[in-house]
C-alpha atoms as a PDB file:
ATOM      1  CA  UNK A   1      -3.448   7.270 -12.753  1.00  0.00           C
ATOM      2  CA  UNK A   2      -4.370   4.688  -9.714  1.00  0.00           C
ATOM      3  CA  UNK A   3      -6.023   7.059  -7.571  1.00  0.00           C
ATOM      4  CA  UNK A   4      -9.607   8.863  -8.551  1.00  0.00           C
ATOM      5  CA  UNK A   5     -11.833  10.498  -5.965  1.00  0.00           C
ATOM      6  CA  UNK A   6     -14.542   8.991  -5.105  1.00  0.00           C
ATOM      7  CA  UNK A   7     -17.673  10.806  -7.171  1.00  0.00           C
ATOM      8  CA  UNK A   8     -19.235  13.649  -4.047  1.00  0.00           C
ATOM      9  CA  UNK A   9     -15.556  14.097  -2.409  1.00  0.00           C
ATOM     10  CA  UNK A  10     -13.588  17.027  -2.714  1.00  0.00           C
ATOM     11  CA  UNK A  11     -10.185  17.537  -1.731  1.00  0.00           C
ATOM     12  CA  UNK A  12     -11.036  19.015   1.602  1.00  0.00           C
ATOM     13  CA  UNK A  13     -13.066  15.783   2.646  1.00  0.00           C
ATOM     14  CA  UNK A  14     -10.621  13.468   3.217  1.00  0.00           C
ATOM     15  CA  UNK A  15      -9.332  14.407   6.677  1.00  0.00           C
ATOM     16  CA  UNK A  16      -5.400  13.988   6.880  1.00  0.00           C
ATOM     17  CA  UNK A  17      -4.367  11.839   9.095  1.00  0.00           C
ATOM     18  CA  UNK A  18      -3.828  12.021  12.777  1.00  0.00           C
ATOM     19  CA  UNK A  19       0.084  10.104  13.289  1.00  0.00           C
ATOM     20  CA  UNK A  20       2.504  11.475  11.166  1.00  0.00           C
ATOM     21  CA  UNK A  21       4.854   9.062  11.808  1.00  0.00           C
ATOM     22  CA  UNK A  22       2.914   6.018   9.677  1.00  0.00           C
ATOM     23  CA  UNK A  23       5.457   4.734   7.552  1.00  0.00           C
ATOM     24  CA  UNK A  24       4.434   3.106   4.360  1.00  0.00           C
ATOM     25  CA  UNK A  25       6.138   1.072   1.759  1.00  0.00           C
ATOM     26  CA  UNK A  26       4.967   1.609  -1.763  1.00  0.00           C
ATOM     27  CA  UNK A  27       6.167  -1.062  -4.163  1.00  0.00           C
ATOM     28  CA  UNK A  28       5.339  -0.262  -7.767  1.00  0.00           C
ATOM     29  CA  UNK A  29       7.226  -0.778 -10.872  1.00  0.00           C
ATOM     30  CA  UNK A  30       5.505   1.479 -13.435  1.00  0.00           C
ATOM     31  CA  UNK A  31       6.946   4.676 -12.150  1.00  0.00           C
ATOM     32  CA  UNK A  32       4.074   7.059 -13.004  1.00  0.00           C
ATOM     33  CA  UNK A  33       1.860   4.888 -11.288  1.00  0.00           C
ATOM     34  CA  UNK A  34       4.155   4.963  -8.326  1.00  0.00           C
ATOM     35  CA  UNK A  35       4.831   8.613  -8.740  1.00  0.00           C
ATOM     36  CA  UNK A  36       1.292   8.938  -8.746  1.00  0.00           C
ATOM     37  CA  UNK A  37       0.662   6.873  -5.574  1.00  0.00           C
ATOM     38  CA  UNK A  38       3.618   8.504  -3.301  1.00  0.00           C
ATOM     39  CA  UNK A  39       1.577  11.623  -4.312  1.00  0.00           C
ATOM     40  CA  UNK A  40      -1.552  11.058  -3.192  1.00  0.00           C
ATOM     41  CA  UNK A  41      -0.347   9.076   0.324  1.00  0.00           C
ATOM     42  CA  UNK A  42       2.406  12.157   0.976  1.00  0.00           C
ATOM     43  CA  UNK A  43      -0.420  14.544   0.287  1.00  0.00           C
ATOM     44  CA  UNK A  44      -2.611  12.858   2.946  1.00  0.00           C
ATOM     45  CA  UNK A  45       0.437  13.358   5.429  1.00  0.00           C
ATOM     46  CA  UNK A  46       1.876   9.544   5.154  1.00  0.00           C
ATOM     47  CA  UNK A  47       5.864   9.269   5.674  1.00  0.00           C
ATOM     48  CA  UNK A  48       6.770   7.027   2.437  1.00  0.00           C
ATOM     49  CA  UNK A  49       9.620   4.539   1.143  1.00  0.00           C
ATOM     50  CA  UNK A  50       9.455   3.547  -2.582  1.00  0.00           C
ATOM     51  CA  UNK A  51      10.351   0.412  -3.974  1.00  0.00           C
ATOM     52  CA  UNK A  52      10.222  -0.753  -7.508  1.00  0.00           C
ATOM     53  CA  UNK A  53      10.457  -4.579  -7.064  1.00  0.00           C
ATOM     54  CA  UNK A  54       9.770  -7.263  -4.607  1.00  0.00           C
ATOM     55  CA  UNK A  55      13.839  -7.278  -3.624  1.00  0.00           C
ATOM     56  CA  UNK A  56      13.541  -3.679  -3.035  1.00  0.00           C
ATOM     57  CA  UNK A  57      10.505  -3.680  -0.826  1.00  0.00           C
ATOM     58  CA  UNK A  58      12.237  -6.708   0.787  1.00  0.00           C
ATOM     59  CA  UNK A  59      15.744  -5.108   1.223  1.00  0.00           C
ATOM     60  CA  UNK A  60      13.919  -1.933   2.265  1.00  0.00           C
ATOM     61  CA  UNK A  61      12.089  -4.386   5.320  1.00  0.00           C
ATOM     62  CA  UNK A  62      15.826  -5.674   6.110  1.00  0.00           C
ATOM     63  CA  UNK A  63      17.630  -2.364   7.065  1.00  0.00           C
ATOM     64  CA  UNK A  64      15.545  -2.039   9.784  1.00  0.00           C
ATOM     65  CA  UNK A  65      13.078   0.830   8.131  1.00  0.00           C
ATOM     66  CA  UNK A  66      10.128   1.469  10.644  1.00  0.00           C
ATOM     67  CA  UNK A  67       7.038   0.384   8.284  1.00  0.00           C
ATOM     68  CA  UNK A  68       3.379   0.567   9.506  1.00  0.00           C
ATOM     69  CA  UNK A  69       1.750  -0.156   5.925  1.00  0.00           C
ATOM     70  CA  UNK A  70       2.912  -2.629   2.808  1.00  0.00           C
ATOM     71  CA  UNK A  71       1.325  -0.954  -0.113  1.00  0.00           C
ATOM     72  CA  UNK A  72       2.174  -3.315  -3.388  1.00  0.00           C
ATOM     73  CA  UNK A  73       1.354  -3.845  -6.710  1.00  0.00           C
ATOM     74  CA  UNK A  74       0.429  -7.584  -8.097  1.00  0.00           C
ATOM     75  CA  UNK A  75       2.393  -7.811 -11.162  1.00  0.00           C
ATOM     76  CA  UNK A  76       6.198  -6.631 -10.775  1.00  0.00           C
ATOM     77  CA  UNK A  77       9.338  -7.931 -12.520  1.00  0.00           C
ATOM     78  CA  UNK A  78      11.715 -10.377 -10.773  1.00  0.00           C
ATOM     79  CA  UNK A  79      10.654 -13.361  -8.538  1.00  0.00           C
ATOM     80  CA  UNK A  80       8.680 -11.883  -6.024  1.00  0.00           C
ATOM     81  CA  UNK A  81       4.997 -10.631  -7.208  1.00  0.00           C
ATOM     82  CA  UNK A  82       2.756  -8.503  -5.089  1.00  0.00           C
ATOM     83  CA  UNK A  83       1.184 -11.404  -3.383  1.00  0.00           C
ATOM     84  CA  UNK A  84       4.254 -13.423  -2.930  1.00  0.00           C
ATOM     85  CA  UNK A  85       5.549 -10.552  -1.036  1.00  0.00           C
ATOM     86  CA  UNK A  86       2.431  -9.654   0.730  1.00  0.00           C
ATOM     87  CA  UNK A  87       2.989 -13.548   1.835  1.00  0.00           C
ATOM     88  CA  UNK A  88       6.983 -12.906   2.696  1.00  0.00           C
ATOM     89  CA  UNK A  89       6.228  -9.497   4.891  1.00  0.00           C
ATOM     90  CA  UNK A  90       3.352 -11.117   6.836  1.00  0.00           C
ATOM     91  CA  UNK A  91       5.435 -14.126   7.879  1.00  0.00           C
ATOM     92  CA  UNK A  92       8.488 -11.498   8.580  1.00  0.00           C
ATOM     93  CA  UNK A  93       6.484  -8.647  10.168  1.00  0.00           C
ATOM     94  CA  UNK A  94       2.817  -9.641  10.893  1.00  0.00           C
ATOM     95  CA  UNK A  95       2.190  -5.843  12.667  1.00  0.00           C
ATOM     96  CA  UNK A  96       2.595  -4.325   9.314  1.00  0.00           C
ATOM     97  CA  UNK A  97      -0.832  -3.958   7.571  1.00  0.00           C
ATOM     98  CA  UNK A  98      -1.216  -5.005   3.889  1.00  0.00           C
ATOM     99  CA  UNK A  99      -3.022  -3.185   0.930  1.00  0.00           C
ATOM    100  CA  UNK A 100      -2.483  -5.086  -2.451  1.00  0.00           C
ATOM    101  CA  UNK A 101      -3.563  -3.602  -6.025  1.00  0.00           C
ATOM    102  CA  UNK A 102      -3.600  -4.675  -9.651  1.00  0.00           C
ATOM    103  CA  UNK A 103      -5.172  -3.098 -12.465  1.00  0.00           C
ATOM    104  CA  UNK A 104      -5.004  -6.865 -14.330  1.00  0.00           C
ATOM    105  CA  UNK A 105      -6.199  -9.632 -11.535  1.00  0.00           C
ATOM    106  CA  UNK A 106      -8.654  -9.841  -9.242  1.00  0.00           C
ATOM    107  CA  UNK A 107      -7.521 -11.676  -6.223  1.00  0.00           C
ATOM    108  CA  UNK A 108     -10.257 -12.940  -3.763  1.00  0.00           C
ATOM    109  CA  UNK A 109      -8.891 -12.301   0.020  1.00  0.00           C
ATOM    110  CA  UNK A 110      -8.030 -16.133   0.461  1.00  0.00           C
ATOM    111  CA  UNK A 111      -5.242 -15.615  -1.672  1.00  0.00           C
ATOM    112  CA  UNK A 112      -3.977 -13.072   0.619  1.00  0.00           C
ATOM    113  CA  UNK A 113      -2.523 -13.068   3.833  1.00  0.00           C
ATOM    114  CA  UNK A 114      -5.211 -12.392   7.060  1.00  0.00           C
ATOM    115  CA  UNK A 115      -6.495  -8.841   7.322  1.00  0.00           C
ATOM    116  CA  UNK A 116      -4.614  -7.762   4.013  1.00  0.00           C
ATOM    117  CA  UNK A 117      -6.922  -5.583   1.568  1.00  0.00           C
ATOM    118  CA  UNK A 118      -7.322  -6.108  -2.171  1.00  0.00           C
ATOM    119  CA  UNK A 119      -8.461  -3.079  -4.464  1.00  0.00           C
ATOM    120  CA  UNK A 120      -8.315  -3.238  -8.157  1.00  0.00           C
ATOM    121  CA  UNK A 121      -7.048   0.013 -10.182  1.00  0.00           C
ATOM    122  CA  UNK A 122      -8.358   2.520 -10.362  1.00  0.00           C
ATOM    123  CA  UNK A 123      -9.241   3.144  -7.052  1.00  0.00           C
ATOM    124  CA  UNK A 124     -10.106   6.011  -4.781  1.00  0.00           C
ATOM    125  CA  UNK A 125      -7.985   7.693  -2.647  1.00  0.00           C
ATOM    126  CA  UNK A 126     -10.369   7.775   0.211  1.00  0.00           C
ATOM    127  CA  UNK A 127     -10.968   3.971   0.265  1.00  0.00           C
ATOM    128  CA  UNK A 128      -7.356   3.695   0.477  1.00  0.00           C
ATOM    129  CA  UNK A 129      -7.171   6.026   3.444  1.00  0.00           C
ATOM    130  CA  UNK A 130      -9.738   4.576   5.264  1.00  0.00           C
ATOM    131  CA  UNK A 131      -8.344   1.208   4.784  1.00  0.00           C
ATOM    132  CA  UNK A 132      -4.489   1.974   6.227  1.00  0.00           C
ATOM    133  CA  UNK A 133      -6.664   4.219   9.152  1.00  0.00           C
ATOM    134  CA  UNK A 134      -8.592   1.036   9.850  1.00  0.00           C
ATOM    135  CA  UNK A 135      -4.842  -1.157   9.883  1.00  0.00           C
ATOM    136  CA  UNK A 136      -3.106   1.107  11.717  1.00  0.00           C
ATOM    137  CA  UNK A 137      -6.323   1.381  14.384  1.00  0.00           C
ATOM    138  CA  UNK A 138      -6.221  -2.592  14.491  1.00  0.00           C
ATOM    139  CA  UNK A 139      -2.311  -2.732  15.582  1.00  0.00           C
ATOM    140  CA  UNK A 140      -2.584  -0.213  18.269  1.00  0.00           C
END
């Protein structure tokens, strides 16, 4: 699993959140992790479009798909990785806030694109929420 609640939290502490309409992209290519992800973020009251590559996530971007949040695994198959794409999205759509995760690297935020978050696996689902509440705050 890449979400665990953060030790004190139950279920009825994390507050969902207040704009339905928040869009996010979850690119993931182990499919229980993904599973897993779409999960937690629909639970929380996110809209959500799954990808399980780089291509994907990019063709999703393409076809004009409102997306508020990129939400992306590190290591994926094919030539775009998680940060390669984080780099792609920012240059294509700089109002879209980034959240990058790996459960094998640590990346430092230099590596990343400005304002994008880095959170290793496993990691709570109420950092996570915070975080995209914080982006989407930012763009308004």
């Amino acid at each position: 699993m890449s979400f665990h609640k953060a030790e004190g939290l139950s279920e009825k502490d994390i507050v969902p959140m207040q704009n339905p309409d928040t869009v996010i992209l979850v690119v993931e290519d182990e499919i229980l992790i993904r599973m897993d992800a779409v999960d937690q973020l629909g639970a929380l009251g996110y809209r959500l479009i799954e990808a399980a590559n780089g291509q994907e996530a990019l063709d999703a971007l393409s076809d004009g798909s409102a997306i508020n949040i990129l939400f992306t695994d590190v290591h994926m198959p094919g030539d775009l990785d998680g940060v390669m794409l984080a780099r792609e999205v920012s240059q294509r759509r700089p109002e879209i806030g980034i959240i990058v995760t790996s459960g094998r690297a640590s990346l430092s935020t230099d590596s990343l694109p400005e304002g994008s978050r880095f959170y290793a696996k496993p990691y709570a689902s109420t950092t996570v929420h915070t975080a995209i509440q914080e982006m989407l705050a930012s763009s308004d």
